[in-house]
Each structure stands twice: as structure tokens, then as C-alpha cells.
PDB file of N, CA and C in Angstrom:
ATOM      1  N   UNK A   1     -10.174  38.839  17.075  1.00  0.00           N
ATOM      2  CA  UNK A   1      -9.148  37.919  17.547  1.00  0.00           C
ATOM      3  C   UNK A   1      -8.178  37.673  16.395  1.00  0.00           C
ATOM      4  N   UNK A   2      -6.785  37.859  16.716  1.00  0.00           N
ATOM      5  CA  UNK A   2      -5.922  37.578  15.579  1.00  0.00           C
ATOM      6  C   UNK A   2      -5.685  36.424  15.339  1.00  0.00           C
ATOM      7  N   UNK A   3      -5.130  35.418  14.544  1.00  0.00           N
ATOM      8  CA  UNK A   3      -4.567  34.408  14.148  1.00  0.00           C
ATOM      9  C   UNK A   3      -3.776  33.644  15.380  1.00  0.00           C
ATOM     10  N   UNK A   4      -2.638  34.590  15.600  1.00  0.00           N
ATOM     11  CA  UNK A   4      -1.762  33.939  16.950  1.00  0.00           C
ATOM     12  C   UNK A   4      -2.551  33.773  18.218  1.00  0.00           C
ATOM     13  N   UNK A   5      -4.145  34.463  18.306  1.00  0.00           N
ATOM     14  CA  UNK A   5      -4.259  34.543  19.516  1.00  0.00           C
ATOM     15  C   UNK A   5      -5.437  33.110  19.731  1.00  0.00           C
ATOM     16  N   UNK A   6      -5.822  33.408  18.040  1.00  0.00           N
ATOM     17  CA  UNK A   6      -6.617  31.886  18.031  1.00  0.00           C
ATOM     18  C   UNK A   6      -5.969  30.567  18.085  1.00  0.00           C
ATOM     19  N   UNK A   7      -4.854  30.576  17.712  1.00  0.00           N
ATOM     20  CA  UNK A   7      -3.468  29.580  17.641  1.00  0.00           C
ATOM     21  C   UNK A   7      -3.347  28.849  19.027  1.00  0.00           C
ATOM     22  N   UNK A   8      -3.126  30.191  20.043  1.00  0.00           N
ATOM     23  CA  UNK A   8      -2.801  29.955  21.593  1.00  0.00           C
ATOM     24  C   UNK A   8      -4.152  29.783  22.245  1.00  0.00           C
ATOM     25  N   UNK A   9      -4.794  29.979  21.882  1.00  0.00           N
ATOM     26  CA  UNK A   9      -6.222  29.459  22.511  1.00  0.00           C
ATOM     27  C   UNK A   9      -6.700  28.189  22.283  1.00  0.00           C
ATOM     28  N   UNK A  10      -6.601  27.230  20.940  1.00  0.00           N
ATOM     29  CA  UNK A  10      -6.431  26.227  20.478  1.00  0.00           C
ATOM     30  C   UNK A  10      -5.336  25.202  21.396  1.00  0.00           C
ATOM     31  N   UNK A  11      -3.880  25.837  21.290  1.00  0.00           N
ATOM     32  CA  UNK A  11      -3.179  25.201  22.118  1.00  0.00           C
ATOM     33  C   UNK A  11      -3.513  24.957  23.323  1.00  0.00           C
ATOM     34  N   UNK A  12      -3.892  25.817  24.279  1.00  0.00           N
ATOM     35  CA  UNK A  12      -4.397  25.692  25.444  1.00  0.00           C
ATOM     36  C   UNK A  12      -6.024  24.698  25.668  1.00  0.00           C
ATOM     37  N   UNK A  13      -6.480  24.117  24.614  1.00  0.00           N
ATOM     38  CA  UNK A  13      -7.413  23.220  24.616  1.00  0.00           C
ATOM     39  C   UNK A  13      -7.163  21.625  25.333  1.00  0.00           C
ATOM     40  N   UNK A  14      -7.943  21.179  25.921  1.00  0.00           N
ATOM     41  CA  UNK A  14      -7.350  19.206  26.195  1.00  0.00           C
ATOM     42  C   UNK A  14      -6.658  18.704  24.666  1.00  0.00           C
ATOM     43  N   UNK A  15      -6.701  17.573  25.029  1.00  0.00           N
ATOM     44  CA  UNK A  15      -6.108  17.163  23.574  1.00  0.00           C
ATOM     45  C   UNK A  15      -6.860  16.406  22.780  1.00  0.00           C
ATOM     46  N   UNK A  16      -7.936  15.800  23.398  1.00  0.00           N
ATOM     47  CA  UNK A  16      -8.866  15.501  22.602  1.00  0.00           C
ATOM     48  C   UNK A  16      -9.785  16.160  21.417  1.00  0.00           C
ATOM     49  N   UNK A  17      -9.989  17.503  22.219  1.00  0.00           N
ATOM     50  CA  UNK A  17     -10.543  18.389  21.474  1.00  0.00           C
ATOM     51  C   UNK A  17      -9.442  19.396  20.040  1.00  0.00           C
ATOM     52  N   UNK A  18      -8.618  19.256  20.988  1.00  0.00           N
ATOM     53  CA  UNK A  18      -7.647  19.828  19.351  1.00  0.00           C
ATOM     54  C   UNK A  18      -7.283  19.003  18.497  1.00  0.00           C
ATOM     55  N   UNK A  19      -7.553  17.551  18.471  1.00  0.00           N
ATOM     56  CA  UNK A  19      -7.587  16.565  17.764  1.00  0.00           C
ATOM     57  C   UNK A  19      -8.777  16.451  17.020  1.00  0.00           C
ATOM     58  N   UNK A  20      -9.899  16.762  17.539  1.00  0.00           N
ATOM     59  CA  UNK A  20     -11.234  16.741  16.947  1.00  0.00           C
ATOM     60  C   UNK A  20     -11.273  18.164  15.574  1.00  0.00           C
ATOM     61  N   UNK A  21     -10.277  19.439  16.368  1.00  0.00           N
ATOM     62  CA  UNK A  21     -10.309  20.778  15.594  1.00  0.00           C
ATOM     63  C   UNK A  21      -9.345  19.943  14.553  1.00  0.00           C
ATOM     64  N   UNK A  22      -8.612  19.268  14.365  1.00  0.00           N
ATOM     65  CA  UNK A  22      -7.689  19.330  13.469  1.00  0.00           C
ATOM     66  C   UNK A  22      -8.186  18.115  12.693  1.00  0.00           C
ATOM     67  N   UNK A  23      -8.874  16.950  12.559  1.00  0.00           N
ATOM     68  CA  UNK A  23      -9.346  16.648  12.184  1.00  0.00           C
ATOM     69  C   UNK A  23     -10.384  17.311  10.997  1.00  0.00           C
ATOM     70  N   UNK A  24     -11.587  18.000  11.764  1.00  0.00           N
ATOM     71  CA  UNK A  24     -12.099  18.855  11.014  1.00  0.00           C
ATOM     72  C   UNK A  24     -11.506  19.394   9.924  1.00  0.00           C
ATOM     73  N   UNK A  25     -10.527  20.580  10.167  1.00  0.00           N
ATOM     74  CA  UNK A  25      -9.632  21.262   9.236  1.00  0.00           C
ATOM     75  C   UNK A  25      -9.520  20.279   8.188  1.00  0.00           C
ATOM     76  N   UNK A  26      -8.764  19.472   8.342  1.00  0.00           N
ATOM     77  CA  UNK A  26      -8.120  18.499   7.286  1.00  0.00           C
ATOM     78  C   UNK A  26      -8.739  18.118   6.635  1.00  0.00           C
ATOM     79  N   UNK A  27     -10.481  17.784   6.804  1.00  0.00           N
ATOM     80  CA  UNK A  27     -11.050  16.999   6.208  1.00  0.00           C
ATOM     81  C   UNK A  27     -11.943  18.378   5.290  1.00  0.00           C
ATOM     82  N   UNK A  28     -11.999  19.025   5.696  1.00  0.00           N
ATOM     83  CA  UNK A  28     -12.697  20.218   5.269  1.00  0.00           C
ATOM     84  C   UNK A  28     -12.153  21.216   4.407  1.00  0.00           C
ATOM     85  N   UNK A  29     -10.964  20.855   4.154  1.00  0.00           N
ATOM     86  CA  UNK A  29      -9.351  21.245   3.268  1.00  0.00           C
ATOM     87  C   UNK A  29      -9.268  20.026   2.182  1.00  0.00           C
ATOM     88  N   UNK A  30      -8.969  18.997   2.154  1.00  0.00           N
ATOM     89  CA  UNK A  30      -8.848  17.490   1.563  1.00  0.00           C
ATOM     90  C   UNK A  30      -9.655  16.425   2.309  1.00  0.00           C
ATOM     91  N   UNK A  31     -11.024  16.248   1.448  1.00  0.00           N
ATOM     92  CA  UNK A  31     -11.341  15.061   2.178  1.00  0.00           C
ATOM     93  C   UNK A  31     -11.240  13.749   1.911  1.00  0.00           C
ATOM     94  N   UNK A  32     -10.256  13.633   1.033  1.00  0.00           N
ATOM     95  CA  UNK A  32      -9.945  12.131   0.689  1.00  0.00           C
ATOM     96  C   UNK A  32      -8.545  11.934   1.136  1.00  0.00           C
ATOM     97  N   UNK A  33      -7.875  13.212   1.494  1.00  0.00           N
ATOM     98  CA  UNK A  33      -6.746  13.212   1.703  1.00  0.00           C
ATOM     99  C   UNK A  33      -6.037  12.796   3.095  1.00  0.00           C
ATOM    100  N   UNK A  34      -6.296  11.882   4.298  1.00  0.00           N
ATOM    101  CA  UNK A  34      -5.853  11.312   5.514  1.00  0.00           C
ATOM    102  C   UNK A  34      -6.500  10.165   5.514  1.00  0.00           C
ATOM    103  N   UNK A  35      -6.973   9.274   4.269  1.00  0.00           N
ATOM    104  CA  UNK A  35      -7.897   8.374   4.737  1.00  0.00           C
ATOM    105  C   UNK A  35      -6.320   7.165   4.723  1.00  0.00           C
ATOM    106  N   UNK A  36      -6.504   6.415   5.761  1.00  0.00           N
ATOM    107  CA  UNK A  36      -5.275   5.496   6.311  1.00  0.00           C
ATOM    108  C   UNK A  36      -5.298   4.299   5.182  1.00  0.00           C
ATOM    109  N   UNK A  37      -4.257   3.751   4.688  1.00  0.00           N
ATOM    110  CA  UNK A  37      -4.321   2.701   3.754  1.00  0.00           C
ATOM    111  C   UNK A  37      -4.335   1.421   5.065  1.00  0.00           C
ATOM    112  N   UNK A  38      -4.514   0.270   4.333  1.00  0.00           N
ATOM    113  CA  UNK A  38      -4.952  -0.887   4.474  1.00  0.00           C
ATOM    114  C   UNK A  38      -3.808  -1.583   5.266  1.00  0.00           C
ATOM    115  N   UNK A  39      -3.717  -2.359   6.303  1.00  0.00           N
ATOM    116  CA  UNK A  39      -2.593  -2.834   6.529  1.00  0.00           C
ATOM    117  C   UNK A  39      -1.759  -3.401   5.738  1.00  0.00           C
ATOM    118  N   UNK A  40      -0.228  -3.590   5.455  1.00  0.00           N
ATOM    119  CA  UNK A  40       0.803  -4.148   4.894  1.00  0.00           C
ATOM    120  C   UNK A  40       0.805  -3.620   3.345  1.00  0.00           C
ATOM    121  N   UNK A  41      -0.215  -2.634   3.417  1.00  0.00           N
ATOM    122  CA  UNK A  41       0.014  -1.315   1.893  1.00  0.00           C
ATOM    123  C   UNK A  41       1.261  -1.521   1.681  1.00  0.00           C
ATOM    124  N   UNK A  42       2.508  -0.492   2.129  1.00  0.00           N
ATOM    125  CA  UNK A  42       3.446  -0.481   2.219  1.00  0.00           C
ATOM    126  C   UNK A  42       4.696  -1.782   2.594  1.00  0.00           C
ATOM    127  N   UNK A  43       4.344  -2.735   2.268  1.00  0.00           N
ATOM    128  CA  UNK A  43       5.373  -4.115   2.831  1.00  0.00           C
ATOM    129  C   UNK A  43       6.155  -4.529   1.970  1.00  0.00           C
ATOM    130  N   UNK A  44       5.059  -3.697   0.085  1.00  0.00           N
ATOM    131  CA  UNK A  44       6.420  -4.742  -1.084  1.00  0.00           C
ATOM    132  C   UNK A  44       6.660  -3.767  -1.423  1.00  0.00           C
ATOM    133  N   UNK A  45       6.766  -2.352  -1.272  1.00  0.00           N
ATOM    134  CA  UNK A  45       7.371  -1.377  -2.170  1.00  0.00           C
ATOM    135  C   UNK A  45       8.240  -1.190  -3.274  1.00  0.00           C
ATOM    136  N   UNK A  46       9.464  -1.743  -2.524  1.00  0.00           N
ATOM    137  CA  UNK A  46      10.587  -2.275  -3.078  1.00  0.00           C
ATOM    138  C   UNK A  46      10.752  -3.578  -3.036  1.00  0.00           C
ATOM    139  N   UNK A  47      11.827  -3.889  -4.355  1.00  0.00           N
ATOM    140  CA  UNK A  47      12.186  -5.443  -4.527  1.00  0.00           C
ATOM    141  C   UNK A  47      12.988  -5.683  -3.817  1.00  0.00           C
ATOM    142  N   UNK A  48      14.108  -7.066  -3.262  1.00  0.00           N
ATOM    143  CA  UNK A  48      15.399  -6.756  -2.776  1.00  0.00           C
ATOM    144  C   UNK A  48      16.195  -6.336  -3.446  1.00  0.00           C
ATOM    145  N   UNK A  49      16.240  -6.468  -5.287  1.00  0.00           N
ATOM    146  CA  UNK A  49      17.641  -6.155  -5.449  1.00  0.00           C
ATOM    147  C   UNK A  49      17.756  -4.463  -5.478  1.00  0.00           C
ATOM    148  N   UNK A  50      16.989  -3.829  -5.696  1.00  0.00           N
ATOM    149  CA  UNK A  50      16.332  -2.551  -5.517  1.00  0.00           C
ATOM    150  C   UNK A  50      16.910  -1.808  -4.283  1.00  0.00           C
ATOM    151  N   UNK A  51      16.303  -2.335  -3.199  1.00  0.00           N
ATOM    152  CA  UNK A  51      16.682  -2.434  -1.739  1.00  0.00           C
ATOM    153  C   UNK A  51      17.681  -2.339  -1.490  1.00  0.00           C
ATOM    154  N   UNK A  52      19.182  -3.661  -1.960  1.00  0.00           N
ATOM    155  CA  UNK A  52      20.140  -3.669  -1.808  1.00  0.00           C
ATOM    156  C   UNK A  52      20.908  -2.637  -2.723  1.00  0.00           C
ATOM    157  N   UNK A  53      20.493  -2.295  -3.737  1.00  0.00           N
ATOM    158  CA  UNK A  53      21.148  -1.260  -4.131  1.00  0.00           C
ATOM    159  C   UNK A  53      21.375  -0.019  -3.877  1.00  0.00           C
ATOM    160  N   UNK A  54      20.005   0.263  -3.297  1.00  0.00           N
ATOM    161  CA  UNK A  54      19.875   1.935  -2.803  1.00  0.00           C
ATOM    162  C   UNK A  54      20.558   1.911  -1.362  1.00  0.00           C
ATOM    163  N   UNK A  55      20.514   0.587  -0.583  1.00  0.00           N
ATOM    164  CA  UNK A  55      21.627   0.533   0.611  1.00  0.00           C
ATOM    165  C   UNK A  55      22.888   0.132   0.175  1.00  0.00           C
ATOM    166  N   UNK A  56      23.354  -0.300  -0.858  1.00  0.00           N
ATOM    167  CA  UNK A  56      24.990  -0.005  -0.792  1.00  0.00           C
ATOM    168  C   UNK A  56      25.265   1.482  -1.500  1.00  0.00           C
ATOM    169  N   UNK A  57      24.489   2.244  -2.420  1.00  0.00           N
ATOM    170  CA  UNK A  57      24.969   3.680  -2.084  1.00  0.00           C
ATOM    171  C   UNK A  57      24.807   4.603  -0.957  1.00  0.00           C
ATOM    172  N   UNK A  58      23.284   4.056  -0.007  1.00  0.00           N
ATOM    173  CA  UNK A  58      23.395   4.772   1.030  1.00  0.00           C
ATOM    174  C   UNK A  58      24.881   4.679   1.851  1.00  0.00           C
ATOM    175  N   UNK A  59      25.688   3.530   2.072  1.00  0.00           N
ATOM    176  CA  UNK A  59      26.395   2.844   2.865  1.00  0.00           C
ATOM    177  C   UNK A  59      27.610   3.521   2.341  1.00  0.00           C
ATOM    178  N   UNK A  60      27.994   4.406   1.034  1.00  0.00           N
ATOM    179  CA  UNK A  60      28.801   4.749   0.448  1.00  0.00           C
ATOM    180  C   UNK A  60      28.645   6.329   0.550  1.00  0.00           C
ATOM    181  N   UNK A  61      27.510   6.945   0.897  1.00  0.00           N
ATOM    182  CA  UNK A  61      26.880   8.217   0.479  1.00  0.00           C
ATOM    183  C   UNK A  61      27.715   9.312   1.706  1.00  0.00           C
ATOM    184  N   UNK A  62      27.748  10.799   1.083  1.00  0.00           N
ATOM    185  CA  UNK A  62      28.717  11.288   2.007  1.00  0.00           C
ATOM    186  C   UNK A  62      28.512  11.542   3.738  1.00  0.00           C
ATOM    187  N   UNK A  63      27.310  11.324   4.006  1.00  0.00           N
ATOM    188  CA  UNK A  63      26.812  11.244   5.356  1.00  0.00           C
ATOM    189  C   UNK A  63      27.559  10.149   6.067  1.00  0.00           C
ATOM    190  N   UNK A  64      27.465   8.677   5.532  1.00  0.00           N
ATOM    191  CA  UNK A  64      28.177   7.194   5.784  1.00  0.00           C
ATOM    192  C   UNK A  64      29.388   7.480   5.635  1.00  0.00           C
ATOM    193  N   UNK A  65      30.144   8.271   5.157  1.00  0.00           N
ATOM    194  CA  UNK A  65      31.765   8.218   4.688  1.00  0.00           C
ATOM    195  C   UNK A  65      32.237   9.562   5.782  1.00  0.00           C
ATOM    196  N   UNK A  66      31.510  10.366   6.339  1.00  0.00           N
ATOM    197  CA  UNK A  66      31.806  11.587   7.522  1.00  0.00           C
ATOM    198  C   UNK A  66      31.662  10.496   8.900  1.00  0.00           C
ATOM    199  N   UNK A  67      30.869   9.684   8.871  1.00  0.00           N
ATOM    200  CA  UNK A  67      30.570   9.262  10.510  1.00  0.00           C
ATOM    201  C   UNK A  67      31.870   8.224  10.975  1.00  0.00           C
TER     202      UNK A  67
END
């Protein structure tokens, strides 16, 4: 069985079960590597003035100045 054909055979699984295959993989590849952080991990990242700075160059940046 080639690669693509194991690919499309996988795809064609419920979704539970290709969730269970991909799980596996991942953990069996990196196993410390998907473990979920803690709620509000991510809440102080940034400071405000930090914040406000990187949004007034976003607000200036050439993407913001085309639209």
C-alpha cells in the first residue's frame, strides 16, 4: 500500500477514529509536545503599552495603508 493510498483510506475513516490515529501519531512523534496549557496562560502576554504600540504600526503598516 502506498502512502497516498494509506492517506485516502484514513480519510475515508469516521472522525472519531482519525482523531484517535492522529492523536497517536503526535504523541508518538512529540510527547510532551500538544499537552494544552492552563486556562488564561495566554491573557498577560503583552503589556498595554506594548500592545498599543505594535497596533499603531499595525494601523500604519502597508496592508492598513492599501485597504
Amino acid at each position: 500500500m502506498s502512502v497516498t493510498e494509506l492517506i485516502e483510506e484514513i480519510q475515508n475513516l469516521p472522525a472519531p477514529e482519525r482523531e484517535r490515529i492522529f492523536e497517536f501519531v503526535l504523541h508518538a512523534q512529540r510527547p510532551d509536545w500538544a499537552k494544552p496549557k492552563p486556562a488564561g496562560y495566554f491573557a498577560d502576554c503583552y503589556d498595554q503599552d506594548e500592545t498599543a504600540e505594535s497596533n499603531w504600526f499595525a494601523a500604519r503598516g502597508p496592508k492598513a495603508i492599501l485597504s
